[in-house]
Protein backbone atom coordinates (compact mmCIF):
# COMPACT_ATOMS: atom_id res chain seq x y z
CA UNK A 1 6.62 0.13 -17.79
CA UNK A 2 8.59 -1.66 -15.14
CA UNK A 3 9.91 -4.87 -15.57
CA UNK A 4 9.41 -6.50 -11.62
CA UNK A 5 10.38 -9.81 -12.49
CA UNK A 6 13.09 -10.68 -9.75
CA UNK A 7 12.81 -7.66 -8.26
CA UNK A 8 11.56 -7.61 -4.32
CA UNK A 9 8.42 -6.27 -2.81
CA UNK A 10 7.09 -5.40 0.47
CA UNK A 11 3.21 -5.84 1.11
CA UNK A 12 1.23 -5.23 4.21
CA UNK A 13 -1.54 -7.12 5.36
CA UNK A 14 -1.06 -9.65 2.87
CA UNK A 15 -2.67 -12.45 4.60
CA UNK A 16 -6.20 -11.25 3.45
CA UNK A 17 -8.57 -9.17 1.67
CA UNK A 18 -6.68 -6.70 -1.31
CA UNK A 19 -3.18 -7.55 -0.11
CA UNK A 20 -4.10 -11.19 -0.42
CA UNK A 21 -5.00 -10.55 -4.32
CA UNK A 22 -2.45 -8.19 -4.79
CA UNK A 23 0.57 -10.72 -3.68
CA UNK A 24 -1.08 -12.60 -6.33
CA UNK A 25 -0.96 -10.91 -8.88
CA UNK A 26 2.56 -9.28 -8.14
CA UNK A 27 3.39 -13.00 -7.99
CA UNK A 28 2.00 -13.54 -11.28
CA UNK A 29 4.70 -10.38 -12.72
CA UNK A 30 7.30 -12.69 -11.57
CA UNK A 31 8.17 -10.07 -8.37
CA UNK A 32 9.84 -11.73 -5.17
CA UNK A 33 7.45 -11.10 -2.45
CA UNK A 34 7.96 -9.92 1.66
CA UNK A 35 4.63 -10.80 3.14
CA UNK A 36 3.72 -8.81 5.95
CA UNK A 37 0.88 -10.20 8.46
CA UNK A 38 -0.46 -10.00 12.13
CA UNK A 39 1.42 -13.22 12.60
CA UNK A 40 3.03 -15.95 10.58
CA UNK A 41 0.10 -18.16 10.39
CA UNK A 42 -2.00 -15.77 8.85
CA UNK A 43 0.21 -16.05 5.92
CA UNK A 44 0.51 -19.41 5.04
CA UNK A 45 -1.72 -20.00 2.36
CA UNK A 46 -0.74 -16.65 0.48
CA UNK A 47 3.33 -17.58 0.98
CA UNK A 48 2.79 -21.34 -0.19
CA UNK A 49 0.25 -19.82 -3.33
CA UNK A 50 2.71 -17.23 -4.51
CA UNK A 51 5.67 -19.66 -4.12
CA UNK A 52 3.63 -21.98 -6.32
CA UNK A 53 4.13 -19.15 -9.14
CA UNK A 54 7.29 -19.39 -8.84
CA UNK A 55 8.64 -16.81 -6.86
CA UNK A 56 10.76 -16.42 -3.72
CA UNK A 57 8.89 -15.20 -0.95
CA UNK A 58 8.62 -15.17 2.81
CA UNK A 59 6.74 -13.95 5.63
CA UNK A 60 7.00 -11.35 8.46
CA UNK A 61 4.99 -10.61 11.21
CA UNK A 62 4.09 -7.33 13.42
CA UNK A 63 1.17 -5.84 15.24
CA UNK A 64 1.42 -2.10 13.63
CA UNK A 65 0.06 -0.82 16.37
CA UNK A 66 3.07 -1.67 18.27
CA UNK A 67 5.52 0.80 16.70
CA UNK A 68 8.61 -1.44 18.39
CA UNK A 69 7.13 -4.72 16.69
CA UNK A 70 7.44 -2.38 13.41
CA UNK A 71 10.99 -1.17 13.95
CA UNK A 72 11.59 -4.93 14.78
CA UNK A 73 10.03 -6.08 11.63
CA UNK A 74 12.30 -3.72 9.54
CA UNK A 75 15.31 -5.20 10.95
CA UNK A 76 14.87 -8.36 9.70
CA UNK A 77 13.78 -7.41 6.37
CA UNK A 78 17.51 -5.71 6.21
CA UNK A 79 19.06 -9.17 7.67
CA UNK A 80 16.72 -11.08 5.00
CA UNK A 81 16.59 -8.92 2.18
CA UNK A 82 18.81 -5.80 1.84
CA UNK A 83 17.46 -4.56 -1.65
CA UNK A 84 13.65 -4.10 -1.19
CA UNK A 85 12.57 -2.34 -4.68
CA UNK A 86 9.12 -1.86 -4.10
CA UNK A 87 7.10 -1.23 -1.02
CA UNK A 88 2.93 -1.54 -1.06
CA UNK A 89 1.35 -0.49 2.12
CA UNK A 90 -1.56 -1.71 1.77
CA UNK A 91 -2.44 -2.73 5.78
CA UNK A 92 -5.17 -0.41 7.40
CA UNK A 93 -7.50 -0.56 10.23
CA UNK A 94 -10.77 0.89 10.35
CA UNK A 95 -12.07 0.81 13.77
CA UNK A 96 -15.28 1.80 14.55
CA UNK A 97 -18.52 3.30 12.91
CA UNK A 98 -19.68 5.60 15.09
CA UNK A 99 -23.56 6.47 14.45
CA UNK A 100 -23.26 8.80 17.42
CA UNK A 101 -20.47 10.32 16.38
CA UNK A 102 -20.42 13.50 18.60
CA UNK A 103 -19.72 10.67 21.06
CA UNK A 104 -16.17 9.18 19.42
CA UNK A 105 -13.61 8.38 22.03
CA UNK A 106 -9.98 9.83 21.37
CA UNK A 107 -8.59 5.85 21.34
CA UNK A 108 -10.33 6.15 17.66
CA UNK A 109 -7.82 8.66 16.57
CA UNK A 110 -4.65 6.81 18.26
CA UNK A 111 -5.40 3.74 17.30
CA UNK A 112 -6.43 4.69 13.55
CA UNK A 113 -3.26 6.98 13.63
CA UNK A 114 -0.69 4.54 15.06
CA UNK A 115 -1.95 1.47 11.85
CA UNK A 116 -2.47 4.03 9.27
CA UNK A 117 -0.50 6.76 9.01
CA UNK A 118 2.06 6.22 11.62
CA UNK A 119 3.42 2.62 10.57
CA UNK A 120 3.35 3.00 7.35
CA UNK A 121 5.48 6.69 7.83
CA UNK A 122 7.66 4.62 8.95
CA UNK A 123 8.09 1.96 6.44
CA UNK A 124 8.39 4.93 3.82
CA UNK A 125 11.34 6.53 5.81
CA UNK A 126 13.32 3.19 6.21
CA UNK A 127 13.20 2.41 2.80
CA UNK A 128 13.21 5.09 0.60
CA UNK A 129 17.08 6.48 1.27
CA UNK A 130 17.63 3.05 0.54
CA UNK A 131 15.87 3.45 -2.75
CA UNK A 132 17.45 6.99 -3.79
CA UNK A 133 20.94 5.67 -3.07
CA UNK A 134 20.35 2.86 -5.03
CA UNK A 135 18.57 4.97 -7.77
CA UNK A 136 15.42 3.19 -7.28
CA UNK A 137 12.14 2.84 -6.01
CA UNK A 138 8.26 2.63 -5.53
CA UNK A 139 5.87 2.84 -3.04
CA UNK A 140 2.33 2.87 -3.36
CA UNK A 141 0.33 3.88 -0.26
CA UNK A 142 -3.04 2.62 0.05
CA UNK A 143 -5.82 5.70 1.23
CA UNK A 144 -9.31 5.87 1.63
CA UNK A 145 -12.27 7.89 -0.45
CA UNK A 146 -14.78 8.64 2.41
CA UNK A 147 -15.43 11.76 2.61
CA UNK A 148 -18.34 14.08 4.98
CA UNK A 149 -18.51 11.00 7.34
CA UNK A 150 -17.87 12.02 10.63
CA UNK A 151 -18.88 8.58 11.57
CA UNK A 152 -15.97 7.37 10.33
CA UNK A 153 -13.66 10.00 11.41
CA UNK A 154 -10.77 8.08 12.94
CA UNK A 155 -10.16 5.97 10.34
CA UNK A 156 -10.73 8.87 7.56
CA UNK A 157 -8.55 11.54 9.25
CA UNK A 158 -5.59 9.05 9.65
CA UNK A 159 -5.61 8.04 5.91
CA UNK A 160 -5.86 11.97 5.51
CA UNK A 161 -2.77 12.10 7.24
CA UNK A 162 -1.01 9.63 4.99
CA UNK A 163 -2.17 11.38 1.90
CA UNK A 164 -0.28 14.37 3.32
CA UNK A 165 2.95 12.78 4.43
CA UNK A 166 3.35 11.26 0.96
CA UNK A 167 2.57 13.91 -1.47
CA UNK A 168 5.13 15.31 1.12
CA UNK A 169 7.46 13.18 0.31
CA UNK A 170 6.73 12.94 -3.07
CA UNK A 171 7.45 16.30 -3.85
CA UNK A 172 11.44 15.35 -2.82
CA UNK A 173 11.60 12.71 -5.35
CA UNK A 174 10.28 14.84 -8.72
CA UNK A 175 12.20 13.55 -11.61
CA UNK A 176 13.57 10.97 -9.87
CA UNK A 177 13.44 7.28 -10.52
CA UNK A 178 12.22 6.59 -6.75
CA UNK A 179 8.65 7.60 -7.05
CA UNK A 180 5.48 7.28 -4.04
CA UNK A 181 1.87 7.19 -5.07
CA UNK A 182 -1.42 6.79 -3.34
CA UNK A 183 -3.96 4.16 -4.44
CA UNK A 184 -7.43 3.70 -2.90
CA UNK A 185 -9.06 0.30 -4.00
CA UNK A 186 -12.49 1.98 -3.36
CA UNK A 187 -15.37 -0.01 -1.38
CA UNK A 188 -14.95 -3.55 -1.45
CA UNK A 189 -15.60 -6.33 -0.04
CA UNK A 190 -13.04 -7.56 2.61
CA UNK A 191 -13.17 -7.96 6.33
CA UNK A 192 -12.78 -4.41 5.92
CA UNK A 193 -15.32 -2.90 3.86
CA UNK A 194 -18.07 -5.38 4.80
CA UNK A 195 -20.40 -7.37 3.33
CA UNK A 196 -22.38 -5.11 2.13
CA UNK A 197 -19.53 -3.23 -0.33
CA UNK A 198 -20.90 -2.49 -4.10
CA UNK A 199 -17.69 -3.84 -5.48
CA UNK A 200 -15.64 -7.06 -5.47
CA UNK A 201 -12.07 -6.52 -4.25
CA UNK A 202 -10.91 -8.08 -7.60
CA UNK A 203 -12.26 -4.63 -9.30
CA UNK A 204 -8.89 -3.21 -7.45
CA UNK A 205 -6.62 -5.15 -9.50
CA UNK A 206 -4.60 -3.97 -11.67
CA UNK A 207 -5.01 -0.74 -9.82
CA UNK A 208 -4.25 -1.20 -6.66
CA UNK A 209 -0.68 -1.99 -7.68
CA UNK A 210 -0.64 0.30 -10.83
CA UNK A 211 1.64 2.67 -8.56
CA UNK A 212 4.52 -0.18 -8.93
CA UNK A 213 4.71 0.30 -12.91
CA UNK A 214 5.04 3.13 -13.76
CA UNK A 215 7.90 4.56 -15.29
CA UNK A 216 7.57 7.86 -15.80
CA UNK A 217 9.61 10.42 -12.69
CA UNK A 218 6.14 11.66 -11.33
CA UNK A 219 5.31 11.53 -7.45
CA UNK A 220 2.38 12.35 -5.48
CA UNK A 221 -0.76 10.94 -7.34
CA UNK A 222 -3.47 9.62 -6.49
CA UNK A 223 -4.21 6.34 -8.61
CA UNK A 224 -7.64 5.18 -7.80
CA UNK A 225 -8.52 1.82 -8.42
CA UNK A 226 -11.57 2.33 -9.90
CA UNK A 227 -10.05 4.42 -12.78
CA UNK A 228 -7.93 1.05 -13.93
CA UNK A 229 -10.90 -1.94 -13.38
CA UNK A 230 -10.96 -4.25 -16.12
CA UNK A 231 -7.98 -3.01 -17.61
CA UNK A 232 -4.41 -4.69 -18.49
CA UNK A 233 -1.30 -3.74 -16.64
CA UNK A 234 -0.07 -2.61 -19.53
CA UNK A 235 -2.98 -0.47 -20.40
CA UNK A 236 -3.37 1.01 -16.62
CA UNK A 237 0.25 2.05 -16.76
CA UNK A 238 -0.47 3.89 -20.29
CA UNK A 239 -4.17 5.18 -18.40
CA UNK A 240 -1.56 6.23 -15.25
CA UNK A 241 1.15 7.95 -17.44
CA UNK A 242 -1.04 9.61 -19.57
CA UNK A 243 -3.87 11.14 -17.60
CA UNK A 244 -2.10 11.27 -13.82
CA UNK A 245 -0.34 14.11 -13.38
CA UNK A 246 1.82 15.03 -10.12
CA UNK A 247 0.36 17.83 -7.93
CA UNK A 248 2.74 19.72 -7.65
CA UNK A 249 2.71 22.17 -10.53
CA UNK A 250 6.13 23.09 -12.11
CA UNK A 251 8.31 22.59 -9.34
C-alpha cells in the first residue's frame, strides 16, 4: 500500500460534498493537500480543518467551465508545487434533470462536457508526464453509475466520456508505477445527488480515494465506492488488489 504521508495531492471541488470528506481523510494519511474550489472562499473551512491535522495545504480556484481559468490554475500549481504525486478529480456538474427529455437543449452536453470530461482531460495530461518522468503517480477519476436515463443524459454521457479517456490512458501506463483509476462514490447525498440520495456521502470513504493506494502496476479500473464501505484503508487496498483487475486483458 502507499505510504502518502508528505506526499502532495490535487483534489477538485474540495470545498464541499465528497471532496470535502475526502481532503479529510487524505489529511488524516498525513498527505499535503492542493484544494481546488469555485473560488477561494469556498475553501476556507476545509484548508484551515486539514491544516489542523497537520498538513500543508493551500487553495486554488477556477471555474472549469472556463478552460483558460483551468490552464491558469495549472500554472500556479507548477509555481507552488512542482511535484504533485497524486491527482483526485473528483469536481463534476450535473446540470439538469430533464423529465422531457426528447426536449434537452445541446448547452446540456457542452456544459456537462466542458466540467466533466474536458477539465479534468486536462488535469490528467498536465500531470501525468510529470508523474512517468518522475516514476510516479495516481489519479483517480471520479464517474458516475446512471445508466438507461436519458433524463440525465448530459451529465451521464460526459462522465462516459471520461471513463473512455482514462482507461485510454490507462492502457499506456500497464506495469508502470504511474497508475489512473475510476471511482464512482455512488448516490449520495451532496448538493449533488440531492436530498433524497439512499446513501450518506461518508459510505464513499475509504473508496472514493482507494485509487490513491494501491500499489500494485494495474490501470484502468473501475473502483466503486460501494464495494469498499465500512472497510479500512488497508483492507480496501487488499479488496482493490485482489479482486480489481485491469481491462485490458494481457496486453
Amino acid at each position: 500500500m502507499v505510504d502518502v504521508k508528505g506526499r502532495w495531492a490535487l483534489i477538485t471541488g474540495a470545498s464541499r460534498g465528497i471532496g470535502y470528506l475526502t481532503a479529510l481523510f487524505m489529511a488524516e494519511q498525513g498527505c499535503n493537500l492542493i484544494l481546488h474550489g469555485r473560488t477561494l472562499e469556498h475553501c476556507e473551512k476545509v484548508l484551515r480543518e486539514v491544516k489542523e491535522k497537520g498538513v500543508q495545504a493551500y487553495a486554488v480556484a477556477a471555474e472549469l467551465s472556463d478552460l483558460e481559468a483551468v490552464e491558469k490554475m495549472l500554472k500556479e500549481i507548477d509555481e507552488r508545487t512542482p511535484k504533485v504525486d497524486i491527482v483526485l478529480n473528483n469536481a463534476g456538474l450535473q446540470i439538469a434533470y430533464r423529465v422531457d427529455y426528447y426536449k434537452t437543449p445541446a448547452s446540456d452536453y457542452l456544459e456537462s462536457y466542458k466540467i466533466n470530461t474536458v477539465a479534468p482531460a486536462m488535469i490528467c495530461y498536465h500531470f501525468l508526464p510529470k508523474m512517468i518522468e518522475r516514476g510516479f503517480g495516481r489519479i483517480v477519476n471520479t464517474t458516475s453509475g446512471i445508466r438507461l436515463e436519458p433524463e440525465q443524459a448530459g451529465y451521464s454521457a460526459s462522465k462516459a466520456a471520461l471513463d473512455k479517456i482514462t482507461i485510454d490512458l490507462g492502457s499506456k501506463l500497464q506495469g508502470t508505477n504511474v497508475m489512473i483509476n475510476l471511482t464512482d462514490p455512488g448516490w449520495c447525498r451532496t448538493d449533488l445527488g440531492g436530498p433524497n440520495a439512499p446513501n450518506a456521502p461518508e459510505s464513499a470513504i475509504p473508496g472514493i480515494a482507494v485509487g490513491a493506494f494501491v500499489d500494485d502496476g494495474k490501470s484502468g479500473r473501475y473502483l466503486a465506492a460501494g464495494h469498499f464501505t465500512g472497510m479500512t484503508l488497508e483492507e480496501a487496498v487488499e479488496k482493490a488488489e485482489r479482486e480489481f483487475d485491469s481491462p485490458y486483458g494481457n496486453q
